[in-house]
N, C-alpha and C. Protein backbone atom coordinates (compact mmCIF):
# COMPACT_ATOMS: atom_id res chain seq x y z
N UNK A 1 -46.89 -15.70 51.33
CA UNK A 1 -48.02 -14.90 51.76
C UNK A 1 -48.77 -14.39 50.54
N UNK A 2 -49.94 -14.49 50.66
CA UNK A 2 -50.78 -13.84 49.43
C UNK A 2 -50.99 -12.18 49.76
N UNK A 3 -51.25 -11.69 48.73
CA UNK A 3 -51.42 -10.00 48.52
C UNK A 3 -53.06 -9.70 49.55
N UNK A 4 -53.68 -10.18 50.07
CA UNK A 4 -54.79 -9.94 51.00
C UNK A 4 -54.32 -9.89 52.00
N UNK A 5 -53.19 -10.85 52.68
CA UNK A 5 -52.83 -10.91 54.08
C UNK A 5 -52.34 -9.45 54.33
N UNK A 6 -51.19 -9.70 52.96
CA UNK A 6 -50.62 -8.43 53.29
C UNK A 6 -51.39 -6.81 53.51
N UNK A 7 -52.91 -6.87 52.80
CA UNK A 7 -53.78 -6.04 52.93
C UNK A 7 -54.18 -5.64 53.68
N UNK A 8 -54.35 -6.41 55.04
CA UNK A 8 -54.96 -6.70 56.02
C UNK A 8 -53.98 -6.32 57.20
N UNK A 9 -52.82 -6.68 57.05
CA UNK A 9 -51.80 -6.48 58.26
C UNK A 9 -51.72 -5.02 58.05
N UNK A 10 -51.14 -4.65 56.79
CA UNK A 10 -51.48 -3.15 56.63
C UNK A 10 -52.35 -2.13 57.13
N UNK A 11 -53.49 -2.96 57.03
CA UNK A 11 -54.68 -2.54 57.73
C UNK A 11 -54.76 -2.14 59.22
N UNK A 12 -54.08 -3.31 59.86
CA UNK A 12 -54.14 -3.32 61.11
C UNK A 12 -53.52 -2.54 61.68
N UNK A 13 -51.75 -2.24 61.03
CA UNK A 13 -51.55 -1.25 61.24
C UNK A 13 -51.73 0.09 61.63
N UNK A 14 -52.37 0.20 60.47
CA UNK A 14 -53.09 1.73 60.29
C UNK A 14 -54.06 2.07 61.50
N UNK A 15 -55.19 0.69 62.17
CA UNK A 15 -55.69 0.86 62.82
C UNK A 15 -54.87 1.18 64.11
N UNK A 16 -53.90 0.46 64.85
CA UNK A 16 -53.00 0.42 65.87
C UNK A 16 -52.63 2.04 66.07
N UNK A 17 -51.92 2.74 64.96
CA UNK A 17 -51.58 3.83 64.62
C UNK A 17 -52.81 4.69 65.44
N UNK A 18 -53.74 4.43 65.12
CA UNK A 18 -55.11 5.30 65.22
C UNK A 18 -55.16 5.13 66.73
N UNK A 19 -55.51 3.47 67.25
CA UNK A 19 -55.36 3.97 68.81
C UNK A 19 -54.61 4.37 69.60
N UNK A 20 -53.48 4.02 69.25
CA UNK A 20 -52.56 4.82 69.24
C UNK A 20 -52.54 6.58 70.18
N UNK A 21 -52.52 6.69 68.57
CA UNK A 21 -52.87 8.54 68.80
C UNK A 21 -54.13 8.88 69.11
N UNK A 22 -55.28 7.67 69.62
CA UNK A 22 -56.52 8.27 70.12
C UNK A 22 -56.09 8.55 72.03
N UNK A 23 -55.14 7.35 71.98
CA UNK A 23 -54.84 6.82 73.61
C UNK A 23 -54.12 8.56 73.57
N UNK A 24 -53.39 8.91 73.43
CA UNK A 24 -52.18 10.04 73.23
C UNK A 24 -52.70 11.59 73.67
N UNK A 25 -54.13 11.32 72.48
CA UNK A 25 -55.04 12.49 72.67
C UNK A 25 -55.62 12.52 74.45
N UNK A 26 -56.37 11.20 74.73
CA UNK A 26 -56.56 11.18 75.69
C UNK A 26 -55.99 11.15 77.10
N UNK A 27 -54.59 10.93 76.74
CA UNK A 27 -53.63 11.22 78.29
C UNK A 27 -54.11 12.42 78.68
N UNK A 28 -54.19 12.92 79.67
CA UNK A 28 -54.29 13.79 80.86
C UNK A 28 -52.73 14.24 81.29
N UNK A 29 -51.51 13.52 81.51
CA UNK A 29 -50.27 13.47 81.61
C UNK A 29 -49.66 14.25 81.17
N UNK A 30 -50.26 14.98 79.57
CA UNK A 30 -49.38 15.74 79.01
C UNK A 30 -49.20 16.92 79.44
N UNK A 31 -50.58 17.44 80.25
CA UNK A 31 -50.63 18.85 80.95
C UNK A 31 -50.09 18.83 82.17
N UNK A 32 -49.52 17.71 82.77
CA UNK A 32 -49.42 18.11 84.22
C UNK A 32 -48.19 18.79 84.14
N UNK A 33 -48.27 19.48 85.24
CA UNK A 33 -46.95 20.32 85.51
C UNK A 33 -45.84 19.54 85.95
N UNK A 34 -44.67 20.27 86.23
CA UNK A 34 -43.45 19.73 86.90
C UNK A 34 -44.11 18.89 88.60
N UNK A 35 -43.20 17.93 88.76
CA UNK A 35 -43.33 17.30 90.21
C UNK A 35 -45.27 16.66 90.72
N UNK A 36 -45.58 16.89 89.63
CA UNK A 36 -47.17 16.41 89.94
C UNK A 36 -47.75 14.86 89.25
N UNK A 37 -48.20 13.99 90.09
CA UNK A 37 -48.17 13.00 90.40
C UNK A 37 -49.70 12.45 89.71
N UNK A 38 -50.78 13.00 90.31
CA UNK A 38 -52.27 12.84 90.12
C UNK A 38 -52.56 13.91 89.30
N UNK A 39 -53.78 13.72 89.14
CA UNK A 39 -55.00 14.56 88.13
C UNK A 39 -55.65 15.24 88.97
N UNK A 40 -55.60 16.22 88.58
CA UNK A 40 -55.84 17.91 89.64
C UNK A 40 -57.72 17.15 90.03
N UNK A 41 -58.10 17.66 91.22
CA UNK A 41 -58.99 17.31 91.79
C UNK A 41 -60.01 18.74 91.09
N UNK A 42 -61.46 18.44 91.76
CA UNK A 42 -62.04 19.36 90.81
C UNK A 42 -62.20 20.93 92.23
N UNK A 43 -62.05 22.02 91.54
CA UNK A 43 -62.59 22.83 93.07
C UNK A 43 -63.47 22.36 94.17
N UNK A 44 -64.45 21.73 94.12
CA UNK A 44 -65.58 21.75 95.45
C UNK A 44 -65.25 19.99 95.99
N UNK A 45 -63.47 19.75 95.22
CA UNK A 45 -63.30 18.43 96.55
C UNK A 45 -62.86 18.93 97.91
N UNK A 46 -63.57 18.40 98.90
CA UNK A 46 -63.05 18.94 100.21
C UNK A 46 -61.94 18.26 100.74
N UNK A 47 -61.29 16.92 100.01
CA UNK A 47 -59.78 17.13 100.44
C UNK A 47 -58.95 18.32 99.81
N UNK A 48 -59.13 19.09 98.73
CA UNK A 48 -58.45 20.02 98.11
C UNK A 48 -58.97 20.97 98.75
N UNK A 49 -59.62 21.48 99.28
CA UNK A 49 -60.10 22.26 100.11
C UNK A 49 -59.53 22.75 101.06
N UNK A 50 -59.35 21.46 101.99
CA UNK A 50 -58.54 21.25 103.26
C UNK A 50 -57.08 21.59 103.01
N UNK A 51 -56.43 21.20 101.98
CA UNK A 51 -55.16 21.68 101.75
C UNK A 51 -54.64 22.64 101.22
N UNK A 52 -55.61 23.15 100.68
CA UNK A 52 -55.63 24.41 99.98
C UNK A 52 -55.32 25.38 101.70
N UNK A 53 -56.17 25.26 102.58
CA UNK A 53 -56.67 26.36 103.44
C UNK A 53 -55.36 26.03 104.75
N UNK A 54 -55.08 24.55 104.43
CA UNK A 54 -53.70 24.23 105.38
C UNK A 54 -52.69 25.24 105.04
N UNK A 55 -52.58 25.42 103.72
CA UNK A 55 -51.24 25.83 103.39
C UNK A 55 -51.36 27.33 103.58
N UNK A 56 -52.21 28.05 103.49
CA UNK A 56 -52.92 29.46 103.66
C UNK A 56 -52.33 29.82 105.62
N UNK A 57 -52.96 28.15 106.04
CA UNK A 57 -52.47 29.03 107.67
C UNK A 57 -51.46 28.31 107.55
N UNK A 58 -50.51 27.62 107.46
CA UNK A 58 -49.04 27.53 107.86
C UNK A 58 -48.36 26.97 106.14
N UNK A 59 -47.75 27.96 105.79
CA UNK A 59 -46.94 27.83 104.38
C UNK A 59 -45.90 26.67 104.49
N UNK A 60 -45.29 26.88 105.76
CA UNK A 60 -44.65 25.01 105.86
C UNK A 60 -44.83 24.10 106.02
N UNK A 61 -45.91 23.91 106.14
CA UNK A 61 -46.70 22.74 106.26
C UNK A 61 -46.47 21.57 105.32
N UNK A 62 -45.50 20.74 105.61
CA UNK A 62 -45.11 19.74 104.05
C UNK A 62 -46.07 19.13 103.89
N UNK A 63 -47.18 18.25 104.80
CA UNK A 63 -48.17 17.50 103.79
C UNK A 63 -49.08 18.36 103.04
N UNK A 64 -48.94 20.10 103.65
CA UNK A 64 -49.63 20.70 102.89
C UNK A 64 -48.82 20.93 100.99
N UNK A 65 -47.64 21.37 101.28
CA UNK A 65 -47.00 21.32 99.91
C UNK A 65 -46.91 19.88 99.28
N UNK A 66 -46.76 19.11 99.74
CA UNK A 66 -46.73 17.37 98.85
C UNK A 66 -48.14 17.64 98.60
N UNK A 67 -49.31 17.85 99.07
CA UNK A 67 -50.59 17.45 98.28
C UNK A 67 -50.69 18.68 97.04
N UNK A 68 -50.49 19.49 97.18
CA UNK A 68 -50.36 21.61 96.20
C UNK A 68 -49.91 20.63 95.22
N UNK A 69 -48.23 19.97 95.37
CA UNK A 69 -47.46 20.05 94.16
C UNK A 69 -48.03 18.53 93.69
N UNK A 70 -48.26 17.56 94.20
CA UNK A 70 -48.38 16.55 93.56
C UNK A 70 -49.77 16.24 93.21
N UNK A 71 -50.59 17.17 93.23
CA UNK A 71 -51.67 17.40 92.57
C UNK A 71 -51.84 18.58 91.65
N UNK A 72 -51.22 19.39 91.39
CA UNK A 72 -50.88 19.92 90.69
C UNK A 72 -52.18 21.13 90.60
N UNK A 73 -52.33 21.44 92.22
CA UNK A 73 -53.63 22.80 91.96
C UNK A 73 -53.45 23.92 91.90
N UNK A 74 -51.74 24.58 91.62
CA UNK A 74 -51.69 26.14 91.63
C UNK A 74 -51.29 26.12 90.40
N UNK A 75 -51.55 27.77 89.90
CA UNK A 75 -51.16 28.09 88.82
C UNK A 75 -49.50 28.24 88.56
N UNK A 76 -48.84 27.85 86.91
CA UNK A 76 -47.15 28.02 87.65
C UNK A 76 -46.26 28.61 88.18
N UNK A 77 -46.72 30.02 88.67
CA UNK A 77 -45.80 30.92 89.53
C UNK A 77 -45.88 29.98 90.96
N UNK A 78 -46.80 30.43 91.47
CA UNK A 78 -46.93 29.31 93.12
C UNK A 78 -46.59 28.40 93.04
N UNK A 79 -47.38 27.29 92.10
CA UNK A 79 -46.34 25.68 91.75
C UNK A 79 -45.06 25.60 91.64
N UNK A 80 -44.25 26.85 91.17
CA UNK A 80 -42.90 26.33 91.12
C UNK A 80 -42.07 27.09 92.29
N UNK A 81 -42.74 28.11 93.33
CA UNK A 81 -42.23 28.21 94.74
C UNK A 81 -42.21 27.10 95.68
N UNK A 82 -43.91 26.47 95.02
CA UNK A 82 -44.01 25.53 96.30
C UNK A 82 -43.28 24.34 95.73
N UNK A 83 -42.55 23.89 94.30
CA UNK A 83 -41.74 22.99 93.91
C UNK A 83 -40.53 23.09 94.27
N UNK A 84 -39.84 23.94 94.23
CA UNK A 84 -38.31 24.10 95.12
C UNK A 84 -38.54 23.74 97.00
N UNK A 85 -39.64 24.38 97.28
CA UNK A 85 -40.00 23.57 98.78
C UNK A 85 -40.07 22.22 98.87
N UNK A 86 -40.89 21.64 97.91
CA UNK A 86 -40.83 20.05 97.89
C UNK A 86 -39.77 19.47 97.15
N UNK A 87 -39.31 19.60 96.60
CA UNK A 87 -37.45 19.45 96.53
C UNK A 87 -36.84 19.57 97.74
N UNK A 88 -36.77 20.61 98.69
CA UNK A 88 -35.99 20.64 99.53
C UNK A 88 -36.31 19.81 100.86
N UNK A 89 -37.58 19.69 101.00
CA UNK A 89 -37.83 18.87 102.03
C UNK A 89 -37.83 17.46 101.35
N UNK A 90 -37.91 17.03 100.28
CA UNK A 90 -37.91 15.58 100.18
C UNK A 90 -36.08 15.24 100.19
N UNK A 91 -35.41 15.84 99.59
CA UNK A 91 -34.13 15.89 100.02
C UNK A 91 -33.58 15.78 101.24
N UNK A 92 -34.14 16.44 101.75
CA UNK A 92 -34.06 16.61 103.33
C UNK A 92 -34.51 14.97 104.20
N UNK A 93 -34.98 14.44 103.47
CA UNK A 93 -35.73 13.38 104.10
C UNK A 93 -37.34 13.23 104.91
N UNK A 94 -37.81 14.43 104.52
CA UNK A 94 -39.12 14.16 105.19
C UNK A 94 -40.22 13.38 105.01
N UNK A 95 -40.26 13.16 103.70
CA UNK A 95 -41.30 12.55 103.48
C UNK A 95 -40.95 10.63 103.55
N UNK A 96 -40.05 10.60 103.62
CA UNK A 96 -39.34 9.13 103.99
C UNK A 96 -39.69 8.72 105.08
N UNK A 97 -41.15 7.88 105.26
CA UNK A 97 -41.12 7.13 106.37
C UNK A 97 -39.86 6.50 106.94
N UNK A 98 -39.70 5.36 106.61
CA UNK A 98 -38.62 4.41 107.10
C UNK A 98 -37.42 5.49 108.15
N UNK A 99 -37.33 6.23 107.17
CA UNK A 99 -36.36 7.17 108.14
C UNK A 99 -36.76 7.73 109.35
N UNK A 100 -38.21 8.65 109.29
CA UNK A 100 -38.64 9.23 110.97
C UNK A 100 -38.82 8.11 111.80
N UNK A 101 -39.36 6.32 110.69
CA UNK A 101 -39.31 5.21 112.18
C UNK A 101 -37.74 5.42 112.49
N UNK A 102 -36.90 5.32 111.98
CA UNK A 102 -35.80 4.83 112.28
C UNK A 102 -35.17 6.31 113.44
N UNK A 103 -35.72 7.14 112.88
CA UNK A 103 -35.62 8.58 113.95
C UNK A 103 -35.94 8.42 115.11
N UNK A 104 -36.99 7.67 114.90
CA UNK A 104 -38.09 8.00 116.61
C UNK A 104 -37.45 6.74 117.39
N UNK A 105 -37.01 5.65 116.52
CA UNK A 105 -36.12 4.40 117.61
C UNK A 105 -34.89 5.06 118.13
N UNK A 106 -34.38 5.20 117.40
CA UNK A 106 -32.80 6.38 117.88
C UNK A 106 -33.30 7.45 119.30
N UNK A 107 -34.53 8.35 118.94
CA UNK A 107 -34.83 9.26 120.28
C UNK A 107 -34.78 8.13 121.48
N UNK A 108 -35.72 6.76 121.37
CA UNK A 108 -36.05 6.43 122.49
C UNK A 108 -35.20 5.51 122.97
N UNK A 109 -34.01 4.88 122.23
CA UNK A 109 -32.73 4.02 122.55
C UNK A 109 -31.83 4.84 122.85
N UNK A 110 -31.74 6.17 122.57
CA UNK A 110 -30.40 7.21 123.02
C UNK A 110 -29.35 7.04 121.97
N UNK A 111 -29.76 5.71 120.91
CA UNK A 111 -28.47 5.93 119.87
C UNK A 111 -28.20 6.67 118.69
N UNK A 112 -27.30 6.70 118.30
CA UNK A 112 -27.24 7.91 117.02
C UNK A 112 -27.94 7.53 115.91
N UNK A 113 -28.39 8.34 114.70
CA UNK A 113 -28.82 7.48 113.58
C UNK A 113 -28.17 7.77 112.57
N UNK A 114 -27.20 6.67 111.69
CA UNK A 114 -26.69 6.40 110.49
C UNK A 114 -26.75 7.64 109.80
N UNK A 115 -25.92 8.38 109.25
CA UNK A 115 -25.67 9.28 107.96
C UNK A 115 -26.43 8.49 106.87
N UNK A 116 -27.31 9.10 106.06
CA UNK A 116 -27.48 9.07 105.07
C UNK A 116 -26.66 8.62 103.83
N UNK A 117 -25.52 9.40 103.90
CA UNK A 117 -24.27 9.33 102.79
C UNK A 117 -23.69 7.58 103.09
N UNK A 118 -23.94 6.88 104.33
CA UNK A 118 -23.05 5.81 104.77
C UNK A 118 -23.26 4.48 104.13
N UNK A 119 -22.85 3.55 103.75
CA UNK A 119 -22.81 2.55 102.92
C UNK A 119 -22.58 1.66 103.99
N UNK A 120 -24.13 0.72 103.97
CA UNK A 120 -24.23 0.13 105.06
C UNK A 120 -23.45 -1.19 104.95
N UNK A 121 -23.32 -2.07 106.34
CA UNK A 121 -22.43 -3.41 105.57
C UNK A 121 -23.02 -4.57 105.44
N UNK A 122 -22.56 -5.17 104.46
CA UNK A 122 -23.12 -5.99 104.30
C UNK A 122 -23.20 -7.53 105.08
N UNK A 123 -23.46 -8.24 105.40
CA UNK A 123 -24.04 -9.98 106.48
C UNK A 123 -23.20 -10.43 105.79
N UNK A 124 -22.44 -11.35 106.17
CA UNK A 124 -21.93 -12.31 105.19
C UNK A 124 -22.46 -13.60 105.53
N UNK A 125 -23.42 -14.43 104.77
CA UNK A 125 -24.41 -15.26 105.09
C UNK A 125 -24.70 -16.52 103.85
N UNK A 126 -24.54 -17.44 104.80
CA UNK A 126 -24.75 -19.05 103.63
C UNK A 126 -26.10 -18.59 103.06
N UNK A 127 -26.51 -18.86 101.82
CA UNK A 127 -28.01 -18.57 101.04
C UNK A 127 -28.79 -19.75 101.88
N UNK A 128 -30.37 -18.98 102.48
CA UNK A 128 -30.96 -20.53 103.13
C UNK A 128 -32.36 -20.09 102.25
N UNK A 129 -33.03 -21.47 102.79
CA UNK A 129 -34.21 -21.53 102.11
C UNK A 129 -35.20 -20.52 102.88
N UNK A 130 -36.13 -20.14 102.26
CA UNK A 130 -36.94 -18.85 103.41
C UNK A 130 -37.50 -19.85 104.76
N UNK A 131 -37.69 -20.97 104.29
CA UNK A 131 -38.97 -21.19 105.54
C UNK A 131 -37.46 -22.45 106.39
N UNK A 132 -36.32 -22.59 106.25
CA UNK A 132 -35.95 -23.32 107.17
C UNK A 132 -34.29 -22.07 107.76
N UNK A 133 -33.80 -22.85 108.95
CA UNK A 133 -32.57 -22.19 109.45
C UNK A 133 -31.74 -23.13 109.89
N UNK A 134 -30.31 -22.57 110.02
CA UNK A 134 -29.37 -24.04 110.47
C UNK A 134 -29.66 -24.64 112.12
N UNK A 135 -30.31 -24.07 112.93
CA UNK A 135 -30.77 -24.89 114.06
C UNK A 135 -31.93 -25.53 113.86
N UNK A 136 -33.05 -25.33 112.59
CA UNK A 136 -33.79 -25.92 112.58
C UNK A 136 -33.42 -27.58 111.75
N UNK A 137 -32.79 -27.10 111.14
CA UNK A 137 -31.96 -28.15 109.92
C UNK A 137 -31.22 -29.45 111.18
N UNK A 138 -30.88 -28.89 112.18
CA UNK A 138 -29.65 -29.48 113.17
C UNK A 138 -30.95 -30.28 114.06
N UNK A 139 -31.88 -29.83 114.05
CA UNK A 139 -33.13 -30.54 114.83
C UNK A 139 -33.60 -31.59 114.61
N UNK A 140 -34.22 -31.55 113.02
CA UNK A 140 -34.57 -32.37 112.31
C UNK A 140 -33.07 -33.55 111.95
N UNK A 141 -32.33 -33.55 111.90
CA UNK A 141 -31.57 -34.46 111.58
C UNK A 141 -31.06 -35.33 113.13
N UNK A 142 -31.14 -34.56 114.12
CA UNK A 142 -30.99 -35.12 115.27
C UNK A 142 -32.16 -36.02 115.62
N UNK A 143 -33.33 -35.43 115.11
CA UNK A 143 -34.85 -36.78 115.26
C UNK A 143 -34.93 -37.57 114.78
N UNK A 144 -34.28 -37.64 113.35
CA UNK A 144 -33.99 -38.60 111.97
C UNK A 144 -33.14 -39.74 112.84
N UNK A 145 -32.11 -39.20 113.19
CA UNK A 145 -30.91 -40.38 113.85
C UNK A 145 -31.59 -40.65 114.85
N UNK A 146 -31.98 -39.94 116.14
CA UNK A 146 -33.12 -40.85 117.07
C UNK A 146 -33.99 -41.92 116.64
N UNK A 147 -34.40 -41.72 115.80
CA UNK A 147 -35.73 -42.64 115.25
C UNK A 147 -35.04 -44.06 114.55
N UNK A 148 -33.75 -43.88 113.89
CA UNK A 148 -33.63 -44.80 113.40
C UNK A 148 -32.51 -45.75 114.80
N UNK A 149 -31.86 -44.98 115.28
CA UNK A 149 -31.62 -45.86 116.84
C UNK A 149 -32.47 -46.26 117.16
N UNK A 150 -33.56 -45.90 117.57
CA UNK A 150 -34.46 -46.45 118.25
C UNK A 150 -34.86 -47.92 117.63
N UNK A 151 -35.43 -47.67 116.23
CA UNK A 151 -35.71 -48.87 115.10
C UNK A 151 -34.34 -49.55 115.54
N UNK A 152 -33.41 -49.39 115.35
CA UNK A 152 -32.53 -50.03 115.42
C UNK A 152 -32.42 -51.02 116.56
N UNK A 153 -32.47 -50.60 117.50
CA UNK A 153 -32.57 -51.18 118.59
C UNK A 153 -33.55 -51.77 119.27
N UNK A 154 -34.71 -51.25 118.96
CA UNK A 154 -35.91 -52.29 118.58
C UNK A 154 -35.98 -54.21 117.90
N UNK A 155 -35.40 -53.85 116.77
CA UNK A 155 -34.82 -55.06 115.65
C UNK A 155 -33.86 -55.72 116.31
N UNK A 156 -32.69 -55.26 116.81
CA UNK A 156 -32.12 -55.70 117.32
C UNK A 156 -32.67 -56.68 118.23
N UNK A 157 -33.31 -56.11 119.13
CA UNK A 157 -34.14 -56.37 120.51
C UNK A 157 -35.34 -57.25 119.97
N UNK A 158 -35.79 -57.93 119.46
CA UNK A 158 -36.59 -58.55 118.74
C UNK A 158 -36.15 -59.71 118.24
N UNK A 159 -35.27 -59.73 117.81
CA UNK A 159 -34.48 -60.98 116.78
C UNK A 159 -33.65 -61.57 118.11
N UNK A 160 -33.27 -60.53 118.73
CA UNK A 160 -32.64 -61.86 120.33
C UNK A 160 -33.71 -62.84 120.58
């Protein structure tokens, strides 16, 4: 390597370095609070509005606390009341779709629904290809042998 390349990579360095710590400066990320997800909306958005004034008439309101904390619009005394709330209800399972479907099939079948803690079991299952199955596999090979009886017996039937 000649002493220019090396000038130059150096260089580049230095530049990398720079965007670097320009990108760094510019995160937004560094201010957010605990449990907050997005970039605080500005006062006069009227979805922040709306949730702001949800949570005012009913304090339990969880989509009202998931939007507070994961937007991160109270100052940190309130943010970190309404953060132990959203801890406890996401713990709790609320915000887990899959689970209230799996809730609301259980209400209307009468059956129980699975513990959480339970370790479900596992299929014990030959690996298949996505787009075929063993009755489809059993189909196709049963048309294969038709077809060639048939030929068969055709040829046969021909050459008499």
């Amino acid at each position: 390597m000649t002493g220019g390349a090396e000038k130059r990579k150096a260089g580049e360095m230095a530049d990398n370095d720079e965007e670097a710590q320009e990108v760094t400066d510019l995160d937004a990320r560094r201010y957010f609070k605990d449990g907050q997800r997005f970039v605080t909306p500005i006062n006069g958005d009227s979805t922040r509005g709306f949730y702001e004034s949800l949570l005012e008439e009913k304090p339990d309101s969880h989509l009202a606390i998931r939007y507070c904390v994961e937007n991160g619009l109270f100052n940190s005394e309130k943010h970190a009341i309404l953060l132990k709330k959203y801890y406890s209800l996401k713990s709790s399972g609320v915000f887990n779709a899959n689970r209230a479907a799996m809730q609301r099939m259980a209400l209307k079948t009468g059956e129980s629904l699975p513990s959480p803690n339970r370790e479900l079991k596992r299929i014990k299952s030959e690996p298949m290809d996505a787009n075929s199955s063993p009755d489809k596999k059993k189909k196709k090979k049963d048309k294969k042998k038709k077809k060639k009886d048939k030929k068969r017996n055709r040829d046969s039937s021909d050459s008499e």
